[in-house]
Each structure stands twice: as structure tokens, then as C-alpha cells.
Protein backbone atom coordinates (compact mmCIF):
# COMPACT_ATOMS: atom_id res chain seq x y z
CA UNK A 1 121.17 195.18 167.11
CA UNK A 2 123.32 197.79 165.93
CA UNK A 3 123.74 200.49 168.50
CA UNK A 4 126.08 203.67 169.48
CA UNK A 5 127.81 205.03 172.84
CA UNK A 6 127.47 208.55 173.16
CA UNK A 7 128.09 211.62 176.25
CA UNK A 8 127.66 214.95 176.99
CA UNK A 9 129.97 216.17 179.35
CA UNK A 10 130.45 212.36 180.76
CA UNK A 11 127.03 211.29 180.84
CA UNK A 12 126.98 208.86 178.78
CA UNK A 13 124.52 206.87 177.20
CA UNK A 14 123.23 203.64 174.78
CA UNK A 15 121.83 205.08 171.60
CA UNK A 16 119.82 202.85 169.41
CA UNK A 17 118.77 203.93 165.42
CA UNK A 18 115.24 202.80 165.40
CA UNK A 19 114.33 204.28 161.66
CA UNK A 20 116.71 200.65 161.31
CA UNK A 21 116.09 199.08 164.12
CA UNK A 22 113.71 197.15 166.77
CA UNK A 23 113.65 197.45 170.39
CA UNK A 24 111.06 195.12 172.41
CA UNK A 25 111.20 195.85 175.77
CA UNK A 26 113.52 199.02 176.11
CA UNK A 27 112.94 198.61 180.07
CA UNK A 28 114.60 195.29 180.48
CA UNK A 29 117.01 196.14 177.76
CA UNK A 30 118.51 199.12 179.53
CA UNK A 31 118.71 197.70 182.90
CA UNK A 32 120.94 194.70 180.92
CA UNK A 33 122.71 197.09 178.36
CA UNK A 34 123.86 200.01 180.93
CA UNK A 35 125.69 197.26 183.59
CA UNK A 36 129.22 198.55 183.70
CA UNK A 37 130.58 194.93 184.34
CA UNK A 38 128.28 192.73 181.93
CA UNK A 39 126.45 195.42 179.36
CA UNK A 40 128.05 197.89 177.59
CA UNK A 41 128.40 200.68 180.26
CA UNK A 42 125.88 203.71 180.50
CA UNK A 43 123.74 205.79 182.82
CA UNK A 44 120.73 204.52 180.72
CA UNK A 45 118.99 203.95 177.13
CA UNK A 46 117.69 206.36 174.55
CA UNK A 47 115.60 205.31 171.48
CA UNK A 48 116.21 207.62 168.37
CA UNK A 49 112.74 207.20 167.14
CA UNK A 50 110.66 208.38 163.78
CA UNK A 51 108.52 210.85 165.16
CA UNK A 52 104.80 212.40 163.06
CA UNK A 53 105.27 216.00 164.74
CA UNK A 54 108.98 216.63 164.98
CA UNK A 55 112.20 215.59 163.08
CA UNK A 56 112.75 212.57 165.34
CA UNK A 57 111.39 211.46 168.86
CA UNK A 58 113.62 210.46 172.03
CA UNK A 59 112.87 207.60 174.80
CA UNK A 60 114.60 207.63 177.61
CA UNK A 61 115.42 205.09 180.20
CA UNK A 62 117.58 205.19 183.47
CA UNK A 63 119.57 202.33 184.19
CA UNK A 64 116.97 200.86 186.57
CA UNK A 65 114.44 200.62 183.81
CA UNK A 66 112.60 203.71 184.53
CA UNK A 67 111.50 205.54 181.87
CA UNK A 68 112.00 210.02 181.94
CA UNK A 69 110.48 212.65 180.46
CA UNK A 70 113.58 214.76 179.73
CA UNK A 71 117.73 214.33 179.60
CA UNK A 72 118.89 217.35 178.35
CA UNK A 73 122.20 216.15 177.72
CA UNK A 74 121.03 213.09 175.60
CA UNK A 75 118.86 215.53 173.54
CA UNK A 76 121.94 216.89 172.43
CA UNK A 77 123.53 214.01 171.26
CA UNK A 78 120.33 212.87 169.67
CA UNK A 79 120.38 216.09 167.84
CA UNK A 80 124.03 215.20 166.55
CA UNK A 81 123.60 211.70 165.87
CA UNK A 82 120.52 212.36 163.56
CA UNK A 83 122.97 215.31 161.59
CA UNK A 84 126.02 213.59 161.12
CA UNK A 85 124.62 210.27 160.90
CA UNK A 86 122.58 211.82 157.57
CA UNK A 87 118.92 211.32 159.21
CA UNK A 88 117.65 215.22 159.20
CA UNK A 89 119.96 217.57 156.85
CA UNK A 90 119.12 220.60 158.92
CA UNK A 91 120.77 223.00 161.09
CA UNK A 92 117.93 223.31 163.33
CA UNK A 93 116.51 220.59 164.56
CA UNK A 94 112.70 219.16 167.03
CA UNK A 95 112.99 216.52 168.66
CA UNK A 96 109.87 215.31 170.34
CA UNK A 97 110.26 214.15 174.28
CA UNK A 98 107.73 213.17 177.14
CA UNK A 99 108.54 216.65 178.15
CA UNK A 100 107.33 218.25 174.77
CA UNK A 101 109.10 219.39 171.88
CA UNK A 102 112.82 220.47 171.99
CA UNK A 103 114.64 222.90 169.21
CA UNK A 104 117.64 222.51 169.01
CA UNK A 105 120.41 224.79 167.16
CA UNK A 106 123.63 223.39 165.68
CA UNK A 107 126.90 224.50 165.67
CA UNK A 108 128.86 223.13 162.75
CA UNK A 109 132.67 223.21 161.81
CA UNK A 110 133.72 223.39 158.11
CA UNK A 111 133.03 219.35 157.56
CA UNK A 112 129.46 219.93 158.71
CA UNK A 113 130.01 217.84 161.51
CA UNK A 114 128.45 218.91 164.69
CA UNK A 115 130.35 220.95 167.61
CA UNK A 116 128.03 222.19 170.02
CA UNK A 117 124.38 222.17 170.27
CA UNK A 118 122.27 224.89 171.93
CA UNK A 119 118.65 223.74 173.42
CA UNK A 120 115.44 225.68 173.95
CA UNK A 121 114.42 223.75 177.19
CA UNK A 122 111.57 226.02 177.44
CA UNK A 123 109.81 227.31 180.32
CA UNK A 124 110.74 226.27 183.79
CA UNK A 125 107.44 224.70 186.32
CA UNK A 126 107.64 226.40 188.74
CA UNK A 127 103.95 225.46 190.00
CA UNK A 128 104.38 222.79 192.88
CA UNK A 129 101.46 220.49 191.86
CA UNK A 130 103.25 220.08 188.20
CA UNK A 131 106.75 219.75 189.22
CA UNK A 132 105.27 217.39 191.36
CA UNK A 133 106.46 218.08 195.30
CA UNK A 134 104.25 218.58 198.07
CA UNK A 135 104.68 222.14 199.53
CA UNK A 136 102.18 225.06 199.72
CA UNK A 137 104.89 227.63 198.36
CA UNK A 138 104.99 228.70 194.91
CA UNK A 139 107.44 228.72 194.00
CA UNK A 140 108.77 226.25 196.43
CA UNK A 141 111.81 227.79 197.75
CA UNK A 142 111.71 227.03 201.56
CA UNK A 143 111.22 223.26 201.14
CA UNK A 144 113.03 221.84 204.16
CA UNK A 145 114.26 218.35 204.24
CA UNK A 146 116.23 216.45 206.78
CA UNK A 147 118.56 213.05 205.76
CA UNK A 148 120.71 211.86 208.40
CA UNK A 149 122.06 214.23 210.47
CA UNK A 150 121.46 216.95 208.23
CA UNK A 151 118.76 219.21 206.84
CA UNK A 152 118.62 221.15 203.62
CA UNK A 153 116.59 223.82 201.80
CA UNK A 154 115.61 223.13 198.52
CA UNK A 155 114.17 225.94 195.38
CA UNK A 156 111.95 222.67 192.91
CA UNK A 157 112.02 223.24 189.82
CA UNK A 158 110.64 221.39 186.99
CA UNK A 159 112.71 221.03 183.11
CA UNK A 160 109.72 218.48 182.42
CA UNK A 161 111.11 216.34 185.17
CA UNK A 162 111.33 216.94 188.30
CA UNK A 163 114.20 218.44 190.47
CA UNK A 164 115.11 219.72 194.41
CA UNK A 165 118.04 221.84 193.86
CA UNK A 166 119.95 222.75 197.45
CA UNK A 167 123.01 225.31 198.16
CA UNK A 168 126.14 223.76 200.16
CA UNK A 169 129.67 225.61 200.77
CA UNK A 170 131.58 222.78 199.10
CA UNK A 171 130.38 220.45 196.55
CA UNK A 172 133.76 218.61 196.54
CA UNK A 173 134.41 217.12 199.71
CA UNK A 174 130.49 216.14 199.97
CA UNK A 175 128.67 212.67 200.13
CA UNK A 176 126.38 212.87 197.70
CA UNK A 177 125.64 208.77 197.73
CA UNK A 178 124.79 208.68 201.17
CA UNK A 179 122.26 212.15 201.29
CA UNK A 180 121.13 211.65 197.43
CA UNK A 181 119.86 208.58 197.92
CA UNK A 182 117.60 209.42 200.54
CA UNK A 183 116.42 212.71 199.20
CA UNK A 184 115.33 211.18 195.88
CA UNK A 185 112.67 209.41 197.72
CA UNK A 186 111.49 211.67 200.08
CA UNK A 187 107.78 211.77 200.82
CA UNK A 188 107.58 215.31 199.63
CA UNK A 189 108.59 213.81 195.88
CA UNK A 190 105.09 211.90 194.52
CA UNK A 191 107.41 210.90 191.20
CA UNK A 192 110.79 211.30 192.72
CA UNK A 193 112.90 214.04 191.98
CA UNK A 194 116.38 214.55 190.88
CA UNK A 195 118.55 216.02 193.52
CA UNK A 196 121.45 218.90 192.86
CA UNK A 197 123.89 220.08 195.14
CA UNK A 198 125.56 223.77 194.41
CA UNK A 199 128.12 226.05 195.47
CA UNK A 200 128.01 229.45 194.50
CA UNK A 201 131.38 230.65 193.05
CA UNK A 202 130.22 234.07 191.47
CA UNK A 203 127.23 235.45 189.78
CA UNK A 204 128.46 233.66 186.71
CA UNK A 205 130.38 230.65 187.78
CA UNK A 206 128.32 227.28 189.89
CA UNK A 207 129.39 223.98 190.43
CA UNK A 208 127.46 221.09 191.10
CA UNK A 209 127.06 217.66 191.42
CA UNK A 210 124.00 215.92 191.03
CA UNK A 211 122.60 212.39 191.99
CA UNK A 212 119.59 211.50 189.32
CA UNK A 213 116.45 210.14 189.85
CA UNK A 214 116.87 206.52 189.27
CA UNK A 215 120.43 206.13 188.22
CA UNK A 216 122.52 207.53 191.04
CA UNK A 217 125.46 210.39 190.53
CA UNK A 218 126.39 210.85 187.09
CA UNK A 219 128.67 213.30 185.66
CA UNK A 220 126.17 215.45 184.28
CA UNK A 221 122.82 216.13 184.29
CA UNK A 222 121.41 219.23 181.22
CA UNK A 223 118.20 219.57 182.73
CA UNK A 224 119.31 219.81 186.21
CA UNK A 225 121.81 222.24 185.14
CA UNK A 226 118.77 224.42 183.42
CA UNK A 227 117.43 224.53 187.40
CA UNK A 228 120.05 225.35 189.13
CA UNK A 229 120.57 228.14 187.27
CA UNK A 230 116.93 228.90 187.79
CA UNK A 231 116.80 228.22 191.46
CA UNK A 232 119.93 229.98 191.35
CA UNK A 233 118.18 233.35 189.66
CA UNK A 234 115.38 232.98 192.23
CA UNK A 235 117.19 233.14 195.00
CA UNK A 236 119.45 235.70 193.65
CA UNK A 237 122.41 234.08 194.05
CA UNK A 238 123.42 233.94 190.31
CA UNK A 239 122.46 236.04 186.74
CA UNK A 240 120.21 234.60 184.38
CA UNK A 241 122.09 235.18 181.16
CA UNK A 242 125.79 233.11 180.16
CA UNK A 243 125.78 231.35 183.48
CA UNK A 244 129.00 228.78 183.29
CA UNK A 245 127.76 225.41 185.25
CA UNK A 246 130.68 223.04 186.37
CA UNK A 247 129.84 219.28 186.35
CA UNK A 248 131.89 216.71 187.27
CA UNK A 249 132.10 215.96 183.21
CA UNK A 250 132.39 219.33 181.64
CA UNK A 251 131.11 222.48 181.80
CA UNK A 252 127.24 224.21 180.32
CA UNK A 253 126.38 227.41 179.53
CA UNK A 254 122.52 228.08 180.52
CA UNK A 255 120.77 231.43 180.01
CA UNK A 256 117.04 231.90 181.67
CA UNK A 257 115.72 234.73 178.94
CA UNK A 258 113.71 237.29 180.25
CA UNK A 259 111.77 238.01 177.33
CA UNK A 260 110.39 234.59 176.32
CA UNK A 261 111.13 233.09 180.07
CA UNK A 262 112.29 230.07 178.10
CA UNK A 263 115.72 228.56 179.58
CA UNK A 264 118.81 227.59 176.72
CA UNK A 265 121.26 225.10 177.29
CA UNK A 266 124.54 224.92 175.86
CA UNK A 267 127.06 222.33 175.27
CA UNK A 268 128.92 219.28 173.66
CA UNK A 269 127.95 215.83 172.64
CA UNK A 270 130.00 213.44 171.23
CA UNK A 271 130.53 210.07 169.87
CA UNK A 272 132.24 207.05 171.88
CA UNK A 273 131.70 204.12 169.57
CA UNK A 274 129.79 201.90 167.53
CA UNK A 275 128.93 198.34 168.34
CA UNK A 276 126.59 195.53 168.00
CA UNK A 277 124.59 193.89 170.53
CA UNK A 278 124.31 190.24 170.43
CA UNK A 279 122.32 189.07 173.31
């Protein structure tokens, strides 16, 4: 099985073709194909899939098998891949996902190769039955949780999957593997939730680090970028156009428009390599 490494700002995935090829059982597949020691190395799988209402269709799967609705930085390299690679000769591009259909706009440099992709992620949930989390706030902005020794207020926000996005002084120096871990399963979370950690540098500037729902801390995470930046707005505590996100991999510009409420997402995706999968 033929299949390419990709990332977006450092999170980094196992893309497989299949308009050429086969997969079985993606679920086992990417829990064997993402080990860092024994696979090839990734925070998960995505299919590249034919799709009958949208130029292609995305699956999704965490390392741990678990299949999500959403990755907003994978939906940009899935919107590269099917460009360069020759599968849709268009500079705007759908791409169907659990979480609906994504448009994507290309950036291309004079070889018509791709250079940065910008995403309609469309309207944020702000509802608290649909994101899901159990609170009687909407939107949730209060939602107090305690892990350890420590509590934290959370603004949910749903990008088609769910995430608890919390305000801290310093994002650096934090533990995010020994608070993440917990939080992802709280009681509060019916289907989990991704959890984001943020410190405020300006109106303009964040940083954050997240830990996902099912994979642990990665270096990036699109569509919990697109909520902090709306829990952000919310609480007013950023602006909601050309807000610069720092990651641990890279940096994403996300604008919440006030005319369509829709949020946009923009930033790189890349190629790592092509292989072949033999087992």
C-alpha cells in the first residue's frame, strides 16, 4: 500500500490515495501505522477518499483508533495532496468530512504547486447539547473543572468536534500530560473533548498548546486553533479578524467573520515523504 507523510505546522499525519488504493480496517491500521518506534510515525490516519457531493472526502483516525469528525490541519494537506498530486485541477477546492463540507482556497506559487491553504471551517457550536458538554450555560463559558490540585474555567466550543478551551499565564512552563489527560475525560465531556491551554499575548497574538482527544499533545491542532480564537472573542480577550495563533509547530492565522459568523483558517501543509507499506 502506497501511502504519504504529510504536516501542518508539525502535526503530522499517514495519508493514504484511496481513488488507488484499499484500506480494510483503517482503525487497526492507524493504531499500527502511527507507532513512532514500529509504524511509520504520526498523530493518526487520514483516507483521501472519492467522495459523490464534494471533490474528495477525508477519514480521520487518531492514533488510538478513534475515528474524528474534523482535523483542520489534515484538511489542508488533503486539499494539497489532491492539487499537486493531479486529482482535482482547481483552485478551490470541498472536501467532504464527518463535520460537513469544507472549502478550501489555494494559494499557489508560479509552478502551481500549493503554498498555503485558507479553510472555511464554518460556523462555530456554540449550543452545549451539540458540542456535546454538560453545562446549563450557553454558551458555556463558566464551565469549572478541577484535575489535581488545580481547577480551570473553560469557554466549549465546537469546530464539528468538540473542544474545552482554558486561559493560563504561561503555556510554556505547563504540564499539559499530566492535566490534559484528565480533562479529556471528564464527566462533563459525553464524547470527550479536546483540551487547549492559552496565554493571551495581545489582542492579536495567542499561544497555545493543546492535548487532543485521543492522541495526546501534538504540535498543532487547526480546529482547536479556530476555538480559541473564538473562546478568545467571547471572552474578549482577543479580535476576531487576523488573529496570529502560536503552536508548538508553527503559527495560524484564524479570522471569526462577523458577517457570515463562519470562522477561516489559515496556514501551511506540506509533504514529508512517500513510502510503501508492506505489512
Amino acid at each position: 500500500m502506497k501511502f504519504t507523510k504529510m504536516q501542518g505546522c508539525g502535526n503530522d499525519y499517514v495519508y493514504v490515495n484511496c481513488f488507488a488504493e484499499k484500506v480494510e480496517n483503517p482503525s487497526e491500521l492507524a493504531k499500527i501505522i502511527s507507532d513512532r518506534h514500529f509504524g511509520v510515525g504520526s498523530d493518526g490516519l487520514i483516507l483521501i477518499m472519492p467522495s459523490e457531493t464534494a471533490d474528495c472526502r477525508m477519514r480521520m483516525f487518531n492514533w488510538d483508533g478513534s475515528e474524528s469528525e474534523m482535523c483542520g490541519n489534515g484538511v489542508r494537506c488533503v486539499g494539497k495532496y489532491v492539487h499537486d498530486r493531479g486529482i482535482v485541477n482547481k483552485d478551490t477546492i470541498t472536501v467532504e468530512t464527518l463535520a460537513g463540507i469544507k472549502i478550501l482556497n489555494l494559494k499557489l506559487d508560479d509552478e502551481n504547486q500549493t503554498i498555503s491553504l485558507t479553510v472555511d471551517m464554518g460556523e462555530p457550536i456554540l449550543k452545549a447539547s451539540d458540542i456535546p458538554v454538560v453545562s446549563e450555560e450557553n454558551p458555556v463559558k463558566n464551565l469549572t473543572l478541577k484535575a489535581f490540585d488545580r481547577e480551570f474555567t473553560f469557554t466549549c466550543v465546537s469546530m464539528g468536534n468538540p473542544h474545552a478551551v482554558t486561559f493560563i499565564d504561561n503555556v510554556d512552563d505547563f504540564n499539559i500530560e499530566k492535566y490534559g489527560s484528565v480533562l479529556e475525560t471528564d464527566e462533563h465531556f459525553p464524547k470527550r473533548a479536546n483540551i487547549e491551554f492559552v496565554q493571551i499575548i495581545d489582542k492579536s497574538h495567542l499561544k497555545m498548546r493543546v492535548w487532543e482527544r485521543g492522541t495526546g499533545e501534538t504540535l498543532a491542532c487547526g480546529t482547536g486553533t479556530c476555538a480559541t480564537v473564538v473562546a478568545a472573542a467571547l471572552n474578549e480577550k482577543s479580535d476576531r479578524n487576523n488573529v496570529d495563533v502560536k503552536l508548538l509547530g508553527g503559527h495560524l492565522q484564524i479570522t471569526w467573520d462577523e458577517k457570515d459568523n463562519h470562522v477561516y483558517m489559515t496556514g501551511p501543509a506540506e509533504f514529508s515523504f512517500d513510502g510503501v507499506w508492506e505489512k
